[in-house]
PDB file of N, CA and C in Angstrom:
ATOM      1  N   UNK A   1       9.853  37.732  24.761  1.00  0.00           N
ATOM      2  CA  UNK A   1       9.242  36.773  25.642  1.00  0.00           C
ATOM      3  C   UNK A   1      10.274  36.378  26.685  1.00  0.00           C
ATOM      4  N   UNK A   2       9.827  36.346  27.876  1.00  0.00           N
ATOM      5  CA  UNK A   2      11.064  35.840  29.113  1.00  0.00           C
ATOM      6  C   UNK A   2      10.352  34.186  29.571  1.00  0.00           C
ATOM      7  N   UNK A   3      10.863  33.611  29.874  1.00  0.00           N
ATOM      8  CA  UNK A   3      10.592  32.140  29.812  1.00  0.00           C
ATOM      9  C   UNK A   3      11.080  32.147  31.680  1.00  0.00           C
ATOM     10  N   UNK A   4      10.523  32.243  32.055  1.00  0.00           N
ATOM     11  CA  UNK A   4      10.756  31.917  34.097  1.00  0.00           C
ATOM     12  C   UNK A   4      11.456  30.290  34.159  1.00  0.00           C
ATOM     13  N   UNK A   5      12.291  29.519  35.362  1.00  0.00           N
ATOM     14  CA  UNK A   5      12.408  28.421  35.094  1.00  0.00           C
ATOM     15  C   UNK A   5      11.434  28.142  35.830  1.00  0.00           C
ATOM     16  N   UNK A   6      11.196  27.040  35.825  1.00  0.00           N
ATOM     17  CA  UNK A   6       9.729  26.239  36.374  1.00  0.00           C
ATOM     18  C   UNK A   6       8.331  26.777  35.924  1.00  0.00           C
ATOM     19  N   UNK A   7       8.238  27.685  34.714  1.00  0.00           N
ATOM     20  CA  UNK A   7       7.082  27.706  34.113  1.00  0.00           C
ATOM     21  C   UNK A   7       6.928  27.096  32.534  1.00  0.00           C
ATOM     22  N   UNK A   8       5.696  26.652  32.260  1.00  0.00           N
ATOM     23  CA  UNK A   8       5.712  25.969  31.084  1.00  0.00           C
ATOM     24  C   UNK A   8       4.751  26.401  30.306  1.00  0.00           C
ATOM     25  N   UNK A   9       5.249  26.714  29.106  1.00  0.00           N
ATOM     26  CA  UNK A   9       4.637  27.122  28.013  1.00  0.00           C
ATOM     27  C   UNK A   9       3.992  25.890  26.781  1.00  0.00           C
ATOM     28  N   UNK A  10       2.923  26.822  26.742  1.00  0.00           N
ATOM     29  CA  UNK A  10       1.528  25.894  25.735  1.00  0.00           C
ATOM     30  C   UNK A  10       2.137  26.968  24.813  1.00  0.00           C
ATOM     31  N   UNK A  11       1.624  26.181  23.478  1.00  0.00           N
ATOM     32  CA  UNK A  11       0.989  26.607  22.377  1.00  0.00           C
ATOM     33  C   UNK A  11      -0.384  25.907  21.376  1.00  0.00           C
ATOM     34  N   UNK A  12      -1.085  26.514  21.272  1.00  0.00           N
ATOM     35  CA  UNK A  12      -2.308  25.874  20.749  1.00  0.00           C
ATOM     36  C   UNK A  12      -1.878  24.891  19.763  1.00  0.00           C
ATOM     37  N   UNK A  13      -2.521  24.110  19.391  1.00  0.00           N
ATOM     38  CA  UNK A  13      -2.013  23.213  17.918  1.00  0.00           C
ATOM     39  C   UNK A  13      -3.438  24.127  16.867  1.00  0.00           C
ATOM     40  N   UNK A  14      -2.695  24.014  15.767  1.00  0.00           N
ATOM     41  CA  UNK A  14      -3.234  25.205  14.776  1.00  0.00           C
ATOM     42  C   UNK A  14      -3.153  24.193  13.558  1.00  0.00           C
ATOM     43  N   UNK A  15      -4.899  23.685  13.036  1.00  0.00           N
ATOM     44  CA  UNK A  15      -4.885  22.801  11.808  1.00  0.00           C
ATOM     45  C   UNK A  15      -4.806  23.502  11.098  1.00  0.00           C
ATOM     46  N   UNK A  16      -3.433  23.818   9.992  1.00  0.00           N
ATOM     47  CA  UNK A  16      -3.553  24.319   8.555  1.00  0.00           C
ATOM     48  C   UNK A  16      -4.355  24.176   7.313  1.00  0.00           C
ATOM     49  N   UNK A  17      -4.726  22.567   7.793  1.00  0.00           N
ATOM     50  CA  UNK A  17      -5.866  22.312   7.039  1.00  0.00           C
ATOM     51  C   UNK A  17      -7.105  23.334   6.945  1.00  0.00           C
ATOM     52  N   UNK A  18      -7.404  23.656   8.144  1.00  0.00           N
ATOM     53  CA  UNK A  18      -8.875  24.585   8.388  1.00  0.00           C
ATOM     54  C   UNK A  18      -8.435  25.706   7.499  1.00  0.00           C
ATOM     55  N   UNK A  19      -7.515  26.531   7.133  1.00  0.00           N
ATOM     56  CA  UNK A  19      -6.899  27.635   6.625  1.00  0.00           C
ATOM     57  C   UNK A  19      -6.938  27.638   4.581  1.00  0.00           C
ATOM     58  N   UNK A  20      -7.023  26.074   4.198  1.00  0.00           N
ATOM     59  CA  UNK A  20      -6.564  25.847   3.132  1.00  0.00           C
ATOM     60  C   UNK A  20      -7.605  26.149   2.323  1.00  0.00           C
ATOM     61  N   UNK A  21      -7.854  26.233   0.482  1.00  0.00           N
ATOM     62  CA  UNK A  21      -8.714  26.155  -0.090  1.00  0.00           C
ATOM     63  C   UNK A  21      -8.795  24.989  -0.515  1.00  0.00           C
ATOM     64  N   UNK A  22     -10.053  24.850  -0.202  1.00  0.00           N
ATOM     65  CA  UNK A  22     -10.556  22.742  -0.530  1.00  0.00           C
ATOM     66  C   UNK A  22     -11.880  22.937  -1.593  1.00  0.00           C
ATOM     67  N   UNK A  23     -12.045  22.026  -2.084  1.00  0.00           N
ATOM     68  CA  UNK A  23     -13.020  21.998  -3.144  1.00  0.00           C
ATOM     69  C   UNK A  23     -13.406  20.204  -2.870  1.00  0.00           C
ATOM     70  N   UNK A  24     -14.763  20.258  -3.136  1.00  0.00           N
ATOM     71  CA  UNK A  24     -15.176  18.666  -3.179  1.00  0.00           C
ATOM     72  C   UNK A  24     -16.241  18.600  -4.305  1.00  0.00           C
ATOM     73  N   UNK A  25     -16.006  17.243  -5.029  1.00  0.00           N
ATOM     74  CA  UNK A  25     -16.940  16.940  -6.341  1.00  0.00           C
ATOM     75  C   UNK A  25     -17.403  16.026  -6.047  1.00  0.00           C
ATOM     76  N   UNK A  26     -18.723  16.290  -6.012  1.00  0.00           N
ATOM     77  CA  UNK A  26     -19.969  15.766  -5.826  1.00  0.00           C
ATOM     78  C   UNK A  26     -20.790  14.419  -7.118  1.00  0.00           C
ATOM     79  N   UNK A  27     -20.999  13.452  -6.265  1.00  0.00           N
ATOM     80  CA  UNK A  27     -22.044  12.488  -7.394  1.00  0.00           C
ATOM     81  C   UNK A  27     -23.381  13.158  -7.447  1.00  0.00           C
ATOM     82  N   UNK A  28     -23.857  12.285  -8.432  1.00  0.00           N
ATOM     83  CA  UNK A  28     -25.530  12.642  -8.749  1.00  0.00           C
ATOM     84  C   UNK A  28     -26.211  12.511  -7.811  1.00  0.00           C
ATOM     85  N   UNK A  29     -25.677  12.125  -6.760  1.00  0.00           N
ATOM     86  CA  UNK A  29     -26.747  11.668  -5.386  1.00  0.00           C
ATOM     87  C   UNK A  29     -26.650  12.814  -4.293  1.00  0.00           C
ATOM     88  N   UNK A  30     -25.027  13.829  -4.616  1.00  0.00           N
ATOM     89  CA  UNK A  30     -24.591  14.896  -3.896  1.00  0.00           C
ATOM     90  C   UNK A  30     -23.581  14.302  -2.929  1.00  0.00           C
ATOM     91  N   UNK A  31     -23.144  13.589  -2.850  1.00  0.00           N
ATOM     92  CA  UNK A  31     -22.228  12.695  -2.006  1.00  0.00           C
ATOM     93  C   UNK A  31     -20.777  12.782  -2.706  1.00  0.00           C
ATOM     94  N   UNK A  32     -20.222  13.458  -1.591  1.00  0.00           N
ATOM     95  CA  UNK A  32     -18.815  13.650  -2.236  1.00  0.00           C
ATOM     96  C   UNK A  32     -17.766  12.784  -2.462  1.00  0.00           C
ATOM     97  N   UNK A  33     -17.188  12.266  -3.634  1.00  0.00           N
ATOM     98  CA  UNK A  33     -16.299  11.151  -4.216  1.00  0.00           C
ATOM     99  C   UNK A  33     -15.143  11.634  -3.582  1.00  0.00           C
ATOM    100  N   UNK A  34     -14.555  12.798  -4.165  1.00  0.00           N
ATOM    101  CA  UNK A  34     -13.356  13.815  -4.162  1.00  0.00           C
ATOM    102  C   UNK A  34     -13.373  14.808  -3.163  1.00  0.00           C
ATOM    103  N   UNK A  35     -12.043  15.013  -2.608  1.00  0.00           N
ATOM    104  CA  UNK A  35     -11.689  16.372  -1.702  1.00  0.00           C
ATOM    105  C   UNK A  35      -9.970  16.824  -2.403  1.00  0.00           C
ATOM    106  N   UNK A  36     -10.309  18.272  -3.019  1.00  0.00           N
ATOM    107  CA  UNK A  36      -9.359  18.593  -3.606  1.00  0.00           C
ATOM    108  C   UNK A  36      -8.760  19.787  -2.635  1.00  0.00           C
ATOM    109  N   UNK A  37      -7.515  19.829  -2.099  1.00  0.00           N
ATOM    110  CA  UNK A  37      -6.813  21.002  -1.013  1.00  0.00           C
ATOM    111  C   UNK A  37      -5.664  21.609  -1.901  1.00  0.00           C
ATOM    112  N   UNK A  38      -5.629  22.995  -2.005  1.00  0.00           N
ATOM    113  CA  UNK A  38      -4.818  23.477  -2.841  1.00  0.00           C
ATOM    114  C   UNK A  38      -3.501  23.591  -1.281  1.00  0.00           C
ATOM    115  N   UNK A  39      -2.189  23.155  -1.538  1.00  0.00           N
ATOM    116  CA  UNK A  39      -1.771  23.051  -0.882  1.00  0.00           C
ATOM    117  C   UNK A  39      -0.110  24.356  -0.650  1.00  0.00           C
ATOM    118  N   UNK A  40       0.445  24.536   0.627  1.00  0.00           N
ATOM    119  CA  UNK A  40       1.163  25.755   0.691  1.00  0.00           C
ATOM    120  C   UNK A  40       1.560  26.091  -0.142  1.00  0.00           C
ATOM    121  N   UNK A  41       2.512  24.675  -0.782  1.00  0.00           N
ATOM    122  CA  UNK A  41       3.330  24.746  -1.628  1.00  0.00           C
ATOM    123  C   UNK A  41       3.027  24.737  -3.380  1.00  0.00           C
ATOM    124  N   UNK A  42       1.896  24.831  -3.803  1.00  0.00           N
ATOM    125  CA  UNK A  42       0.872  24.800  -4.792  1.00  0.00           C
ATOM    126  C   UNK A  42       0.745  23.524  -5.670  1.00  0.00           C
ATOM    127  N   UNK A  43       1.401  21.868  -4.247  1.00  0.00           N
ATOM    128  CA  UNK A  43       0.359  20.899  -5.183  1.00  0.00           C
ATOM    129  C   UNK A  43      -1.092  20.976  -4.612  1.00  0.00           C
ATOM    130  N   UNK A  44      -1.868  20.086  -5.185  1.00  0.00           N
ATOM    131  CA  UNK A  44      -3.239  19.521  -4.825  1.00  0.00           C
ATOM    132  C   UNK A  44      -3.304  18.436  -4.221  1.00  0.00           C
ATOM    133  N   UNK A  45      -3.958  17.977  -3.036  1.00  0.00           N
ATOM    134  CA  UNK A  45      -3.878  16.873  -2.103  1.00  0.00           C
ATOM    135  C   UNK A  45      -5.312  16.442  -2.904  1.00  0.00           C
ATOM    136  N   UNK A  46      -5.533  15.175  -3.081  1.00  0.00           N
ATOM    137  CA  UNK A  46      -6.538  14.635  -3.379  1.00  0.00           C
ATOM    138  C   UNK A  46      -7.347  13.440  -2.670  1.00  0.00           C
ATOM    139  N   UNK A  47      -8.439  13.765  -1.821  1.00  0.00           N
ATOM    140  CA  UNK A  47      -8.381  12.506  -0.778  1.00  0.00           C
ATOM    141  C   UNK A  47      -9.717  11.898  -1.971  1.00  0.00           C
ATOM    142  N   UNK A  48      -9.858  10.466  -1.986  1.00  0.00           N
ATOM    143  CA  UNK A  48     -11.225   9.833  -2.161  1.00  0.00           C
ATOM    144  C   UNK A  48     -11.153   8.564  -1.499  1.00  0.00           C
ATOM    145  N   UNK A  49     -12.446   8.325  -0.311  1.00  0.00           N
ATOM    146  CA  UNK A  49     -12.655   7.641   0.376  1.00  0.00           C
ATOM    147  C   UNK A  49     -10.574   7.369   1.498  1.00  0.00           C
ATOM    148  N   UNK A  50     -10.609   6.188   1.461  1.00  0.00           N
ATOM    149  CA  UNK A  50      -9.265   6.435   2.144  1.00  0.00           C
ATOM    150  C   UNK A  50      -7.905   6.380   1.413  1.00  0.00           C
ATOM    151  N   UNK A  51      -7.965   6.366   0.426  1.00  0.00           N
ATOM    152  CA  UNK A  51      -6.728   6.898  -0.613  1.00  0.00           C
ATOM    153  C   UNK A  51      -6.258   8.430  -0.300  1.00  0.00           C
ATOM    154  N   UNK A  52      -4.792   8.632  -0.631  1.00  0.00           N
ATOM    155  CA  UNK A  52      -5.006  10.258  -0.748  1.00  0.00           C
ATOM    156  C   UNK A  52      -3.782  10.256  -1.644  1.00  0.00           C
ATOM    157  N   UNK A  53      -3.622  11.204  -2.675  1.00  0.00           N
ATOM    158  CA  UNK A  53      -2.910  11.403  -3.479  1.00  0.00           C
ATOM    159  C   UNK A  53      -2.397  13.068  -3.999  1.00  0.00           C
ATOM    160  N   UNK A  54      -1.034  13.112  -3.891  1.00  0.00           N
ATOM    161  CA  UNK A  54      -0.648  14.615  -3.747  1.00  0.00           C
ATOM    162  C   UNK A  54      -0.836  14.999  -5.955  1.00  0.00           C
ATOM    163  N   UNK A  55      -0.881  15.898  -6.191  1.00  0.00           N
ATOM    164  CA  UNK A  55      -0.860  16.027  -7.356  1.00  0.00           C
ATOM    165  C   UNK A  55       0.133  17.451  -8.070  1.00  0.00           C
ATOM    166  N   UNK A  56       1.168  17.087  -8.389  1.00  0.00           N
ATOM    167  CA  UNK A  56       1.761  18.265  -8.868  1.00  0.00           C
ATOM    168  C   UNK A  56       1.690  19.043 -10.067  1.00  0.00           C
ATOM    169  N   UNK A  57       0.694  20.253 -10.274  1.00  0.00           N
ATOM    170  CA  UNK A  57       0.353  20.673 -11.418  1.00  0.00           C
ATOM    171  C   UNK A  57       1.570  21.205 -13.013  1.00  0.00           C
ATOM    172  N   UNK A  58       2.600  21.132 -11.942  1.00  0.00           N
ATOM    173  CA  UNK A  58       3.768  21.558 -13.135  1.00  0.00           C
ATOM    174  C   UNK A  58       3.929  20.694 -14.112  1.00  0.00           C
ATOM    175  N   UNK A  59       3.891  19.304 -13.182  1.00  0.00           N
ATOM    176  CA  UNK A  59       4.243  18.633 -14.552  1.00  0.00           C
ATOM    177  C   UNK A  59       3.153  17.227 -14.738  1.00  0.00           C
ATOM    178  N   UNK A  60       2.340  17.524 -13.905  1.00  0.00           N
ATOM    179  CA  UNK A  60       0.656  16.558 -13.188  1.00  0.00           C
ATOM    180  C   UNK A  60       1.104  14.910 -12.879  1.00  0.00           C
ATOM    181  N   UNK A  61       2.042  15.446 -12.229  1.00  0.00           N
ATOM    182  CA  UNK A  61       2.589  13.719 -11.545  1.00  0.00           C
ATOM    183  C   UNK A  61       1.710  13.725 -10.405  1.00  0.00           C
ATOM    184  N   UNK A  62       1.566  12.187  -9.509  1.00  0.00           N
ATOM    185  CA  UNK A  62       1.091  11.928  -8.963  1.00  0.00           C
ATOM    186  C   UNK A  62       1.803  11.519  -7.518  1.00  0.00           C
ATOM    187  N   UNK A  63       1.769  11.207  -6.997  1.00  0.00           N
ATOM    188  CA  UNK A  63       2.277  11.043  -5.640  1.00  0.00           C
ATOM    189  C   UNK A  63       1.848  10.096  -4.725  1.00  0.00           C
ATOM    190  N   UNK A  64       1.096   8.795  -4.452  1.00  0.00           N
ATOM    191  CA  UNK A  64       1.939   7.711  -5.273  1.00  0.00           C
ATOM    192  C   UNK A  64       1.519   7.962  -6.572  1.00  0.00           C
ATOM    193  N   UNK A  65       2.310   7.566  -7.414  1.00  0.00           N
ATOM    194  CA  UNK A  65       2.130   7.274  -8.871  1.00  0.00           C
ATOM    195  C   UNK A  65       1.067   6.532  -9.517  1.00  0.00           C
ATOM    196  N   UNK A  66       1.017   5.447  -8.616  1.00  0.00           N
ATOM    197  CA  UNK A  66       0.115   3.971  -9.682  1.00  0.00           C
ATOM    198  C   UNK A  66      -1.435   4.453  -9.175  1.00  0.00           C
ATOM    199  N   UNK A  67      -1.885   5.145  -8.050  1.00  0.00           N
ATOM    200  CA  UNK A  67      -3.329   5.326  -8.453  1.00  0.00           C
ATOM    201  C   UNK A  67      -4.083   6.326  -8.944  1.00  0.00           C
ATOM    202  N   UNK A  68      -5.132   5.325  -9.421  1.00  0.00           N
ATOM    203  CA  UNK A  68      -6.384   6.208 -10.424  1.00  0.00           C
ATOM    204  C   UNK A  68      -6.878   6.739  -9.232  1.00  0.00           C
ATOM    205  N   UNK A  69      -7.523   7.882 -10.259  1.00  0.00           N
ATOM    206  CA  UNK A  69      -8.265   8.865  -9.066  1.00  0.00           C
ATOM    207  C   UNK A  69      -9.754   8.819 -10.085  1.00  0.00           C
ATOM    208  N   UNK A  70     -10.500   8.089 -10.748  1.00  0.00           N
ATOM    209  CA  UNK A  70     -11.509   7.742 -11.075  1.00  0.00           C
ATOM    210  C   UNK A  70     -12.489   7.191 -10.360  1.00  0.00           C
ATOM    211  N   UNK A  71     -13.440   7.945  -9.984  1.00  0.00           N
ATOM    212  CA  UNK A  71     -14.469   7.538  -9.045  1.00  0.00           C
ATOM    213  C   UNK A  71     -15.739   8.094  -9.156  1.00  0.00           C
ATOM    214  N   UNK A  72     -16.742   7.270  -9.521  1.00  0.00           N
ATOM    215  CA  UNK A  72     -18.282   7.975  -9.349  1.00  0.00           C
ATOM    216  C   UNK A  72     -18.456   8.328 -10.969  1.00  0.00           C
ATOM    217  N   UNK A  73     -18.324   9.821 -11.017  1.00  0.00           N
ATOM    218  CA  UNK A  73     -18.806  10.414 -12.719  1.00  0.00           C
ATOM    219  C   UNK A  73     -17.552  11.131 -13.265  1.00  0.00           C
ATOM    220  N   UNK A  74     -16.632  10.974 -12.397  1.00  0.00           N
ATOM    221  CA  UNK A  74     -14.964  11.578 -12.545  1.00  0.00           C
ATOM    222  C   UNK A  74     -14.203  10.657 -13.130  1.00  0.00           C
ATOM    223  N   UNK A  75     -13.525  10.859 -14.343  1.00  0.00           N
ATOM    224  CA  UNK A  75     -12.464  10.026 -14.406  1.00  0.00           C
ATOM    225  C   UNK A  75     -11.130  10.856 -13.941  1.00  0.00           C
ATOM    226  N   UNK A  76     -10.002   9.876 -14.040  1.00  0.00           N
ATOM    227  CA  UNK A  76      -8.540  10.132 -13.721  1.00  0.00           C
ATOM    228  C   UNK A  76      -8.199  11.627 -14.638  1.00  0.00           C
ATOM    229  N   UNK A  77      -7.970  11.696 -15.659  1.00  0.00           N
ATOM    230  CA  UNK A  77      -7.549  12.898 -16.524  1.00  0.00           C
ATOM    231  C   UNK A  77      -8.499  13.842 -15.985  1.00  0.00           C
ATOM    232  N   UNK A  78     -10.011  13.616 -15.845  1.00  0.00           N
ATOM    233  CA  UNK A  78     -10.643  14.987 -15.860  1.00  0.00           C
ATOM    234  C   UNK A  78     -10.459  15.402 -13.785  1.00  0.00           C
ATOM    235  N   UNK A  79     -10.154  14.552 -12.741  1.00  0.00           N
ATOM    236  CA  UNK A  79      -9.647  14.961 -11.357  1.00  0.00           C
ATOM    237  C   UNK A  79      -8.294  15.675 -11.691  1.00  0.00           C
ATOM    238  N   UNK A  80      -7.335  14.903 -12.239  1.00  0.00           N
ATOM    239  CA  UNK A  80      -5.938  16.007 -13.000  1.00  0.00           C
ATOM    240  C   UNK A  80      -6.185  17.017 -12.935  1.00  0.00           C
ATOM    241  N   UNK A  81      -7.124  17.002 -14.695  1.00  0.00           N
ATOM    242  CA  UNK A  81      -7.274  18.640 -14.910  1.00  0.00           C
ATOM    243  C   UNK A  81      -7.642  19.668 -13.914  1.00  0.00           C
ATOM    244  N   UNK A  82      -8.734  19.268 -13.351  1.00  0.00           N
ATOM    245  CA  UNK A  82      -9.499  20.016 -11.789  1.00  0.00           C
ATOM    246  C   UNK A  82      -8.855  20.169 -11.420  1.00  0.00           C
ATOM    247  N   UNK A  83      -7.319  19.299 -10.394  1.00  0.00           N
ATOM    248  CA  UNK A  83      -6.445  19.864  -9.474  1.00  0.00           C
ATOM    249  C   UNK A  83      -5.596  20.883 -10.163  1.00  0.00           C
ATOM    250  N   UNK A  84      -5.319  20.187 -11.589  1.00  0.00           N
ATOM    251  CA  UNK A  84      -4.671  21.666 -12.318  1.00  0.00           C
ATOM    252  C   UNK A  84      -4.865  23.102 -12.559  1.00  0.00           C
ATOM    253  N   UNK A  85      -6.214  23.172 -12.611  1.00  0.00           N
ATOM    254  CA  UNK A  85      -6.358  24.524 -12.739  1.00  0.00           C
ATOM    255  C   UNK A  85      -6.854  25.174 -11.480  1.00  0.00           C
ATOM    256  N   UNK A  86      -7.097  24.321 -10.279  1.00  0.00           N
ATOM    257  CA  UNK A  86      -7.159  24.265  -9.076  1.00  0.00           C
ATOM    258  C   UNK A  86      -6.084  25.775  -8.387  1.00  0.00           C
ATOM    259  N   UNK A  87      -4.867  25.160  -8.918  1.00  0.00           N
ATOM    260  CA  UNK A  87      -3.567  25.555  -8.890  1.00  0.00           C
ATOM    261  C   UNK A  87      -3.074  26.619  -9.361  1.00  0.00           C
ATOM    262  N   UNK A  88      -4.240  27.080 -10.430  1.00  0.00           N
ATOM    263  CA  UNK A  88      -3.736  27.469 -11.641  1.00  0.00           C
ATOM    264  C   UNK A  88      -2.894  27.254 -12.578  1.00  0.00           C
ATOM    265  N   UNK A  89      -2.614  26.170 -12.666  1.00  0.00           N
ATOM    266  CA  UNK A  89      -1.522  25.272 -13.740  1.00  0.00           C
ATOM    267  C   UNK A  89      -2.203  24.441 -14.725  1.00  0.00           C
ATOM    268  N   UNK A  90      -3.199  24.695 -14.720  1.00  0.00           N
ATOM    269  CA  UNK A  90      -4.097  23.915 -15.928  1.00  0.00           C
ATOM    270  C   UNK A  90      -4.044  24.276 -17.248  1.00  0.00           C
ATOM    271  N   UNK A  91      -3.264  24.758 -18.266  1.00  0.00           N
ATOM    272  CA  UNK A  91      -3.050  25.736 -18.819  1.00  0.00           C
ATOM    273  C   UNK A  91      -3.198  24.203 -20.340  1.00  0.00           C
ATOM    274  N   UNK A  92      -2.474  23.565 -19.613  1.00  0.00           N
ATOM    275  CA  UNK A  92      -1.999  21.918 -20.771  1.00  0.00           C
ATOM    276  C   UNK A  92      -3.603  21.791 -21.452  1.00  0.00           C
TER     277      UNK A  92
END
C-alpha cells in the first residue's frame, strides 16, 4: 500500500459481534430473557435485559461476580451450564 501525503485513508468499522455465534433463550411467551455470544477468546458474554456478564467456562466464574443470571424459566446454574457447553466446556 503507498499512502500519498495529503490523502486520507478510511477503513470501514467491522462489528465482530455480527461474525460471532449467539444463542438466545426464550420464555413461554417466546420473548427472549438471555443472549448467549460465544466469544474469540472462548468465554460466553451473557446479556439479560441491561446487565451483561462475561462467563468463563474453565473454571465458570463470572465477570462481575455477584450477579445472578436467573431470569424468566432459567435459573443461574442452568444459564452456567448453557454457556458451558456453549463453549464446549460443559463437561462438569
Amino acid at each position: 500500500m503507498v499512502l500519498r501525503v495529503g490523502v486520507v485513508c478510511s477503513v470501514a468499522a467491522v462489528n465482530v459481534d455480527d461474525y460471532l455465534t449467539t444463542t438466545q433463550l426464550l420464555d413461554c411467551q417466546g420473548r427472549a430473557t438471555h443472549t448467549l455470544t460465544l466469544l474469540l477468546d472462548g468465554r460466553v458474554r451473557v446479556r439479560t435485559g441491561a446487565r451483561e456478564v462475561v462467563i468463563d467456562p474453565r473454571d465458570r466464574s463470572l465477570q462481575p461476580p455477584s450477579v445472578t443470571l436467573a431470569v424468566g424459566e432459567y435459573g443461574h446454574d442452568q444459564v452456567v451450564q448453557l454457556a458451558c457447553d456453549m463453549a464446549g466446556g460443559g463437561d462438569r
